[in-house]
Protein backbone atom coordinates (compact mmCIF):
# COMPACT_ATOMS: atom_id res chain seq x y z
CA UNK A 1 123.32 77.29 152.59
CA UNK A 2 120.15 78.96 154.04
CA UNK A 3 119.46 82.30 153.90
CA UNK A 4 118.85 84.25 156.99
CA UNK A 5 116.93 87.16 158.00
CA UNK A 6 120.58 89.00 157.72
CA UNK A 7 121.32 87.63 154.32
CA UNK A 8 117.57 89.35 152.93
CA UNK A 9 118.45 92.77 154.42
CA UNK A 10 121.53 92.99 153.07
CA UNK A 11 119.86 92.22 149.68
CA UNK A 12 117.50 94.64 149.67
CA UNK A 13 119.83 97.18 151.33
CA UNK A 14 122.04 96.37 148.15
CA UNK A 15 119.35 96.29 145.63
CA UNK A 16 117.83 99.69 147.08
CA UNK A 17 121.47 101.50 146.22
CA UNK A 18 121.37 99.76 142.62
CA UNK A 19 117.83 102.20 142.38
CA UNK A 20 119.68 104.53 143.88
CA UNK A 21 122.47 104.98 141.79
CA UNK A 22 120.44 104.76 138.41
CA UNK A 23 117.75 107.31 139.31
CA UNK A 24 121.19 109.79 140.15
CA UNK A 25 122.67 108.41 136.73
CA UNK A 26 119.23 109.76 135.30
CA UNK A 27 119.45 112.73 136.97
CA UNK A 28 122.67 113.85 135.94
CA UNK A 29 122.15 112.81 132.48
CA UNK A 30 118.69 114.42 132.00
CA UNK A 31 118.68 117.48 129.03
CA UNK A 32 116.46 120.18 129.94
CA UNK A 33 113.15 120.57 128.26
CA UNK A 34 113.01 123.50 125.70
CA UNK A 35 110.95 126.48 127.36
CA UNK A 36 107.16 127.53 126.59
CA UNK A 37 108.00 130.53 125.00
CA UNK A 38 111.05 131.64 123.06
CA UNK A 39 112.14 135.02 122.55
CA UNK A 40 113.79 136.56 119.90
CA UNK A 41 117.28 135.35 119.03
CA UNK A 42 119.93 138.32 118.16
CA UNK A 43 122.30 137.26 115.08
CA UNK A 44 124.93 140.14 115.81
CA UNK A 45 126.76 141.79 118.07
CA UNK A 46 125.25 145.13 117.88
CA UNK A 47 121.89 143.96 118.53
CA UNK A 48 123.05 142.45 122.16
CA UNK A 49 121.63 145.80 123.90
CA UNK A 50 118.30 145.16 122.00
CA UNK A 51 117.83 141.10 122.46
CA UNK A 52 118.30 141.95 126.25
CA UNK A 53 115.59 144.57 125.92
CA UNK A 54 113.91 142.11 124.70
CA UNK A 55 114.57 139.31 126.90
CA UNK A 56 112.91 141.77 129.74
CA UNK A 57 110.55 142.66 128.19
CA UNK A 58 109.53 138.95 127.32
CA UNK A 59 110.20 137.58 130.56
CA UNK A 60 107.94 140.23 132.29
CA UNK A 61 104.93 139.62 129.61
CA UNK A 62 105.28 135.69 130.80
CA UNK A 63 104.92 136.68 134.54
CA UNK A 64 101.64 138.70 133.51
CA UNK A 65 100.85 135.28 131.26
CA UNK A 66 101.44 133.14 134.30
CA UNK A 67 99.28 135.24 136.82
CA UNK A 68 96.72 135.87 134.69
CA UNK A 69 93.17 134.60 135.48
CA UNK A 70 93.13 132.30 132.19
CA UNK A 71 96.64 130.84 133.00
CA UNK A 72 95.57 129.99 136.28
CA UNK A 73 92.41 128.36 135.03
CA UNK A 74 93.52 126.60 132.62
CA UNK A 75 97.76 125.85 133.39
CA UNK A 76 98.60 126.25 130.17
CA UNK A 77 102.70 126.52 130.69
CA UNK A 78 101.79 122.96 133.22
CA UNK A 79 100.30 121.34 129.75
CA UNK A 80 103.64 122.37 127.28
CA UNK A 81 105.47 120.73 130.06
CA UNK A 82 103.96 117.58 130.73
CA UNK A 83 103.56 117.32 126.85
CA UNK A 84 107.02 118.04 126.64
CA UNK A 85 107.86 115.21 129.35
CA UNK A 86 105.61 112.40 127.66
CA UNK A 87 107.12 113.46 124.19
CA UNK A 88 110.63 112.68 125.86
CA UNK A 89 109.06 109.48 127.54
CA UNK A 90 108.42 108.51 123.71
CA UNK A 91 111.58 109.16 122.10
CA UNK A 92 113.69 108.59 124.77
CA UNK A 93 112.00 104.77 125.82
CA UNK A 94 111.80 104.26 121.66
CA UNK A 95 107.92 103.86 122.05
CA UNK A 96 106.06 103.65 118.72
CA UNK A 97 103.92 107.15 118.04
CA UNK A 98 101.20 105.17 117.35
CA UNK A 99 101.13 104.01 121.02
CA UNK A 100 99.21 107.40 122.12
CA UNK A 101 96.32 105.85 119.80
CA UNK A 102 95.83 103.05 122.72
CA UNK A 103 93.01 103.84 124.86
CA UNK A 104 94.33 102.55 127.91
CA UNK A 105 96.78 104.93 127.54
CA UNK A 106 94.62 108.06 127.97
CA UNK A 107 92.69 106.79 130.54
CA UNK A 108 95.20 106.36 133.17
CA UNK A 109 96.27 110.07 132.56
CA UNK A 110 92.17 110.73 132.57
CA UNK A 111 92.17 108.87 135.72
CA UNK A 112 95.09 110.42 137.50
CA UNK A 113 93.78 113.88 136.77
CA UNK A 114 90.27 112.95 137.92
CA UNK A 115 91.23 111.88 141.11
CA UNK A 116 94.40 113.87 142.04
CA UNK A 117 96.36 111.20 143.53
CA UNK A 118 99.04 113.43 144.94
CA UNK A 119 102.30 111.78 145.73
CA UNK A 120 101.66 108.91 143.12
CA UNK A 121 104.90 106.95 142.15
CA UNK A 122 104.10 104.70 138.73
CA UNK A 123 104.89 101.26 139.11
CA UNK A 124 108.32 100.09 138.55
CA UNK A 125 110.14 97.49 136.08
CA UNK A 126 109.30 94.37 138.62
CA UNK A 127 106.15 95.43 140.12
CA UNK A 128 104.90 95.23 136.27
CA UNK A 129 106.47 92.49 135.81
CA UNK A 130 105.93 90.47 138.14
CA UNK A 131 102.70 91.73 140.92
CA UNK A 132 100.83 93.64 138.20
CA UNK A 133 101.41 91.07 135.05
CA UNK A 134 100.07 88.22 137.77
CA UNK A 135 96.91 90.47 138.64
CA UNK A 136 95.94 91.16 135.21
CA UNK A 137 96.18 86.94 134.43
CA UNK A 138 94.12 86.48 137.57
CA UNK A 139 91.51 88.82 136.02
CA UNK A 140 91.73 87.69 132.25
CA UNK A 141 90.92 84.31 133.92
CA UNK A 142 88.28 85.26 135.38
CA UNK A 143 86.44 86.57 132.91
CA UNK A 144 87.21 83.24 130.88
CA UNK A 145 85.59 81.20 133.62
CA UNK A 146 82.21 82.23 131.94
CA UNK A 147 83.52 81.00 128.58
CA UNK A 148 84.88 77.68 130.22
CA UNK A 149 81.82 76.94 131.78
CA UNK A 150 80.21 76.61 128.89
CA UNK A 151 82.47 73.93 127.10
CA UNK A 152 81.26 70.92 128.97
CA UNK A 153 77.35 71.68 126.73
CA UNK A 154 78.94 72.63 123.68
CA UNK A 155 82.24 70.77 123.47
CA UNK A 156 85.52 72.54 122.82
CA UNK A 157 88.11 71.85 119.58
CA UNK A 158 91.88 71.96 120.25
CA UNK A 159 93.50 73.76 117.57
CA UNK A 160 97.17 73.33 117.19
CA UNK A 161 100.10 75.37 114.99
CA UNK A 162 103.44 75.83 114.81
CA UNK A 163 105.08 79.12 114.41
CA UNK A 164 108.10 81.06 114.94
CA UNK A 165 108.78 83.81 117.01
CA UNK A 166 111.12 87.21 116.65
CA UNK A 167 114.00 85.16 118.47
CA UNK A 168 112.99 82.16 115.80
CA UNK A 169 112.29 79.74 118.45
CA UNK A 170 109.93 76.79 117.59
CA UNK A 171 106.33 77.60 119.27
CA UNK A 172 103.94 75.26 119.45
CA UNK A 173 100.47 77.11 120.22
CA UNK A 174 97.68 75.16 121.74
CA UNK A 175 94.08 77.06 121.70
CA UNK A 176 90.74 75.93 122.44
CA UNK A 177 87.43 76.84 120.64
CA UNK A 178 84.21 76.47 121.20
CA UNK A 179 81.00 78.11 119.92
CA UNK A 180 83.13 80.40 117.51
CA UNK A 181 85.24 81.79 120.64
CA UNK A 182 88.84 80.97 120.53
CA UNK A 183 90.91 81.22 124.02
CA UNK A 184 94.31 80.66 124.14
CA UNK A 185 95.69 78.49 126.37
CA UNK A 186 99.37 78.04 125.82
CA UNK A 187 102.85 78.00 123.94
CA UNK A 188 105.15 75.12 123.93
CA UNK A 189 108.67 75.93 123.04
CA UNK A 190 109.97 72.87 120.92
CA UNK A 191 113.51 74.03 120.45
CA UNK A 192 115.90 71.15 121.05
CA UNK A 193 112.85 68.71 120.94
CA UNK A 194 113.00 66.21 118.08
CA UNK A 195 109.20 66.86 116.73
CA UNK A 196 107.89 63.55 116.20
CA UNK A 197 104.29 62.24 116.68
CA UNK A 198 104.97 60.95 119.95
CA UNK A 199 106.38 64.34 121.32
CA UNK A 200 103.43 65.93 119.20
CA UNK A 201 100.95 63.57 120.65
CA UNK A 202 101.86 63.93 124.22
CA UNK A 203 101.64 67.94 123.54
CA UNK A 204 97.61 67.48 122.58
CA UNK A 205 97.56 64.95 125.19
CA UNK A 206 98.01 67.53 128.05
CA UNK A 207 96.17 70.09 126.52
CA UNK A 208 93.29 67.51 126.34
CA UNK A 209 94.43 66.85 129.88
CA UNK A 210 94.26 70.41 131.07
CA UNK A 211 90.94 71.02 129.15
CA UNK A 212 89.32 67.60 130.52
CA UNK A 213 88.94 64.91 128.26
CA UNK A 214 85.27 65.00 128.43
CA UNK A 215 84.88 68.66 127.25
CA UNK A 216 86.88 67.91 124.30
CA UNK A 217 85.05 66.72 120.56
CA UNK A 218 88.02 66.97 118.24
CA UNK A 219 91.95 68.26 117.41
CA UNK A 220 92.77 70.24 114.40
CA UNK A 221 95.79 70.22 113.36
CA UNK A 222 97.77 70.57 109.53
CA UNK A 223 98.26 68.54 106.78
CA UNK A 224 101.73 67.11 107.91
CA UNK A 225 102.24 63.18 108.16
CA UNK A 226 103.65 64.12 111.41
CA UNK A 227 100.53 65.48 112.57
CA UNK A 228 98.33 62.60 110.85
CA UNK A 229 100.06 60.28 112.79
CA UNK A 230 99.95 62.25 115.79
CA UNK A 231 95.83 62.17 115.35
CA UNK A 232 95.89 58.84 114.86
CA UNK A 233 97.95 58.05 118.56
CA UNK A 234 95.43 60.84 120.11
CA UNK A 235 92.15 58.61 118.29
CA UNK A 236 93.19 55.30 119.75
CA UNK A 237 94.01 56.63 123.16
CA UNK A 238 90.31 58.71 123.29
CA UNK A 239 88.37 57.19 120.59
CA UNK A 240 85.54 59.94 121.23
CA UNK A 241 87.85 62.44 120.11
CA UNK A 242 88.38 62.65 116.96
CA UNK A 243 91.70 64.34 114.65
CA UNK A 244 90.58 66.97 111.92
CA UNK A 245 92.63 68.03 109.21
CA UNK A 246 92.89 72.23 108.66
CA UNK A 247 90.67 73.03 106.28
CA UNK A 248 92.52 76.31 105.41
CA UNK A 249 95.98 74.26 105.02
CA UNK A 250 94.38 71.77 103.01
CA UNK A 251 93.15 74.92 100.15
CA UNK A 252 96.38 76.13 100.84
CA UNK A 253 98.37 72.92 99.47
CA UNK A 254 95.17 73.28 96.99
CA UNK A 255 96.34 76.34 95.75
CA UNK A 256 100.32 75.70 95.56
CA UNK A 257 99.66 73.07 93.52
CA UNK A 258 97.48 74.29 90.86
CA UNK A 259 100.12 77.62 90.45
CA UNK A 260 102.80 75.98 90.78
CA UNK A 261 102.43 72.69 88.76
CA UNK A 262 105.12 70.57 87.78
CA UNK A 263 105.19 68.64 84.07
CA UNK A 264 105.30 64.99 85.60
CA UNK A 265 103.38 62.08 84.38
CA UNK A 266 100.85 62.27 87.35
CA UNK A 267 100.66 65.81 86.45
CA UNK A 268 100.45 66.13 83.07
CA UNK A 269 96.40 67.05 83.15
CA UNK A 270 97.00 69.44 85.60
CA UNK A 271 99.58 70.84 84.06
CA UNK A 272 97.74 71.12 81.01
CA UNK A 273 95.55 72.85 82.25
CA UNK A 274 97.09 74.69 85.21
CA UNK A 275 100.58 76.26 83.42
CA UNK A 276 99.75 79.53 82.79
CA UNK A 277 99.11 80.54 86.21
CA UNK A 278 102.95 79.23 86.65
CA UNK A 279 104.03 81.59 83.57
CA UNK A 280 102.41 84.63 85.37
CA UNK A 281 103.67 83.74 88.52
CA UNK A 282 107.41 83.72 86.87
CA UNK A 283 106.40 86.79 85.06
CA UNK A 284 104.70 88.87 88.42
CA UNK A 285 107.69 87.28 90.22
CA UNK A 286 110.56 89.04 87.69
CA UNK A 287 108.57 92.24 87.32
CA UNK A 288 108.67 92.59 91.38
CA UNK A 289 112.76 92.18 91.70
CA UNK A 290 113.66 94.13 88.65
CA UNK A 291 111.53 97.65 90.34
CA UNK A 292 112.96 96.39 94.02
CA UNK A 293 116.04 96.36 92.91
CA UNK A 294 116.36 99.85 91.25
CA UNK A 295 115.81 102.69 93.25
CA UNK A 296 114.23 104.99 90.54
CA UNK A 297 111.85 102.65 89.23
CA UNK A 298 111.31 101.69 92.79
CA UNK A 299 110.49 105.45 93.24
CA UNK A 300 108.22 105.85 90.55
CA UNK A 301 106.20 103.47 91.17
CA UNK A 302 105.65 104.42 94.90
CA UNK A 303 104.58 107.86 93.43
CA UNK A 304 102.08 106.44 90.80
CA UNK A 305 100.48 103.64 92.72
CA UNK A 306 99.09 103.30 95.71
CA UNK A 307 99.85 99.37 96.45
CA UNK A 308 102.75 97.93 97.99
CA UNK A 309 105.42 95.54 96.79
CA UNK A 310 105.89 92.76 99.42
């Protein structure tokens, strides 16, 4: 079925009422924000007479507030209420606090009350998504174009890892680095995909691809057969690239083994020599669950030290 010139209007005229409706559903559902200044609140009856005194009296001293010079100079009651409105913005959006720490953040209010842009509208959930999020990329890229330039002289290393995300799907993350600057150039999603050195292969294999072969001096990957073999299908296909083992993963395994030694026959020097560091392991291990686990001990040792049990 193709869709006509009809068929788009009536789209849009349909997605424009779906706005609609949800900025009235925001409307009607928006709670007031508490005044600037609050009077005196009367806790009985007889003092009714006197809090409305009051009230009058308080309500004409913020209309002398509001017209006088320094109000006007610097719109103080304007500040409490766009305060007021970003504070909602925060609470109601469930924004981190810490989020008015990001400088990009204060600049676009700096820059909105620099230039006065009256009539501005911010950008909605698709234009960010979509127009704005494909602008930025565009830019980001083109301030790596310096960096990429450079790879053909100095040669580039692929480094590879696999992680998981919030949702716990399988990423595989392909980055590039060269002279000490690391770029990232993309995430492969492996769930469903049977993770052996072919499919791991032809992963590096279009990254080296994408990168161009010639730019490229060596892959880095872990310690996993997997990946060795991997290496190995990536060496014979370019044998001037060569397939590096993590240096980091390889202290790693380094480590595990030395504090967590095991009383075998192909061991037993290690273990020798190496079983303590299991004992206090155990010992750091028990120590750790038994305060975790008990709320006053838990307690008292958040009030007496300053370290934190992971």
């Amino acid at each position: 079925m193709k869709v006509t010139p009809g068929h788009r209007l009536e789209m849009q005229r349909v997605y424009d009422q779906v706005e609609n409706d949800k900025l009235e559903r925001e409307c009607r559902s928006r709670i007031p924000l508490p005044p600037p200044f609050h009077g005196p609140i009367s806790s009985f009856r007889g003092q009714e007479e006197s809090g409305s005194t009051d009230a009058v009296v308080n309500g004409k001293r913020r209309n002398l507030i509001a017209n006088s010079p320094l109000e006007r100079a610097f719109q103080n009651s304007a500040r409490v209420e766009l305060d007021g409105r970003i504070a909602r913005m925060f609470c109601t959006g469930g924004l981190p606090f810490h989020f008015a720490r990001n400088p990009n953040d204060r600049n676009s209010y700096a820059y909105a009350t620099t230039y006065n842009i009256l009539g501005y509208v911010p950008s909605g959930y698709n234009a960010l998504r979509k127009t704005l999020l494909q602008k930025k990329r565009a830019n980001i890229e083109r301030l790596l174009k310096s960096i990429k330039d450079s790879w053909l002289a100095n040669g580039v290393s692929i480094v590879s890892d696999e992680w998981s995300d919030p949702q716990r799907r399988p990423l595989i993350n392909i980055m590039a680095v060269s002279n000490g600057v690391p770029v990232f150039i993309k995430a492969i999603d492996g769930l469903g995909e049977f993770k052996d050195k072919h499919f791991i292969a032809g992963v590096l294999k279009d990254a080296i691809k994408e990168i161009e072969h010639e730019k490229v001096v060596q892959v880095i990957t872990d310690n996993a057969n997997v990946m060795k073999a991997a290496g190995a299908l990536i060496e014979g296909e370019y044998p001037k690239i060569f397939w590096t083992p993590c240096v980091v993963h390889i202290l790693n395994l380094a480590l595990k083994n030395i504090c967590a030694t095991k009383n075998t026959k192909k061991n037993e020097v290690t273990y020798k020599e190496c079983s303590w560091t299991t004992c206090i392991a155990d010992d750091a291990s028990f120590i750790r669950v038994f305060i975790m686990n008990h709320s006053m001990r838990l307690a008292m040792f958040n009030k007496f030290c300053p370290l934190r049990l992971l």
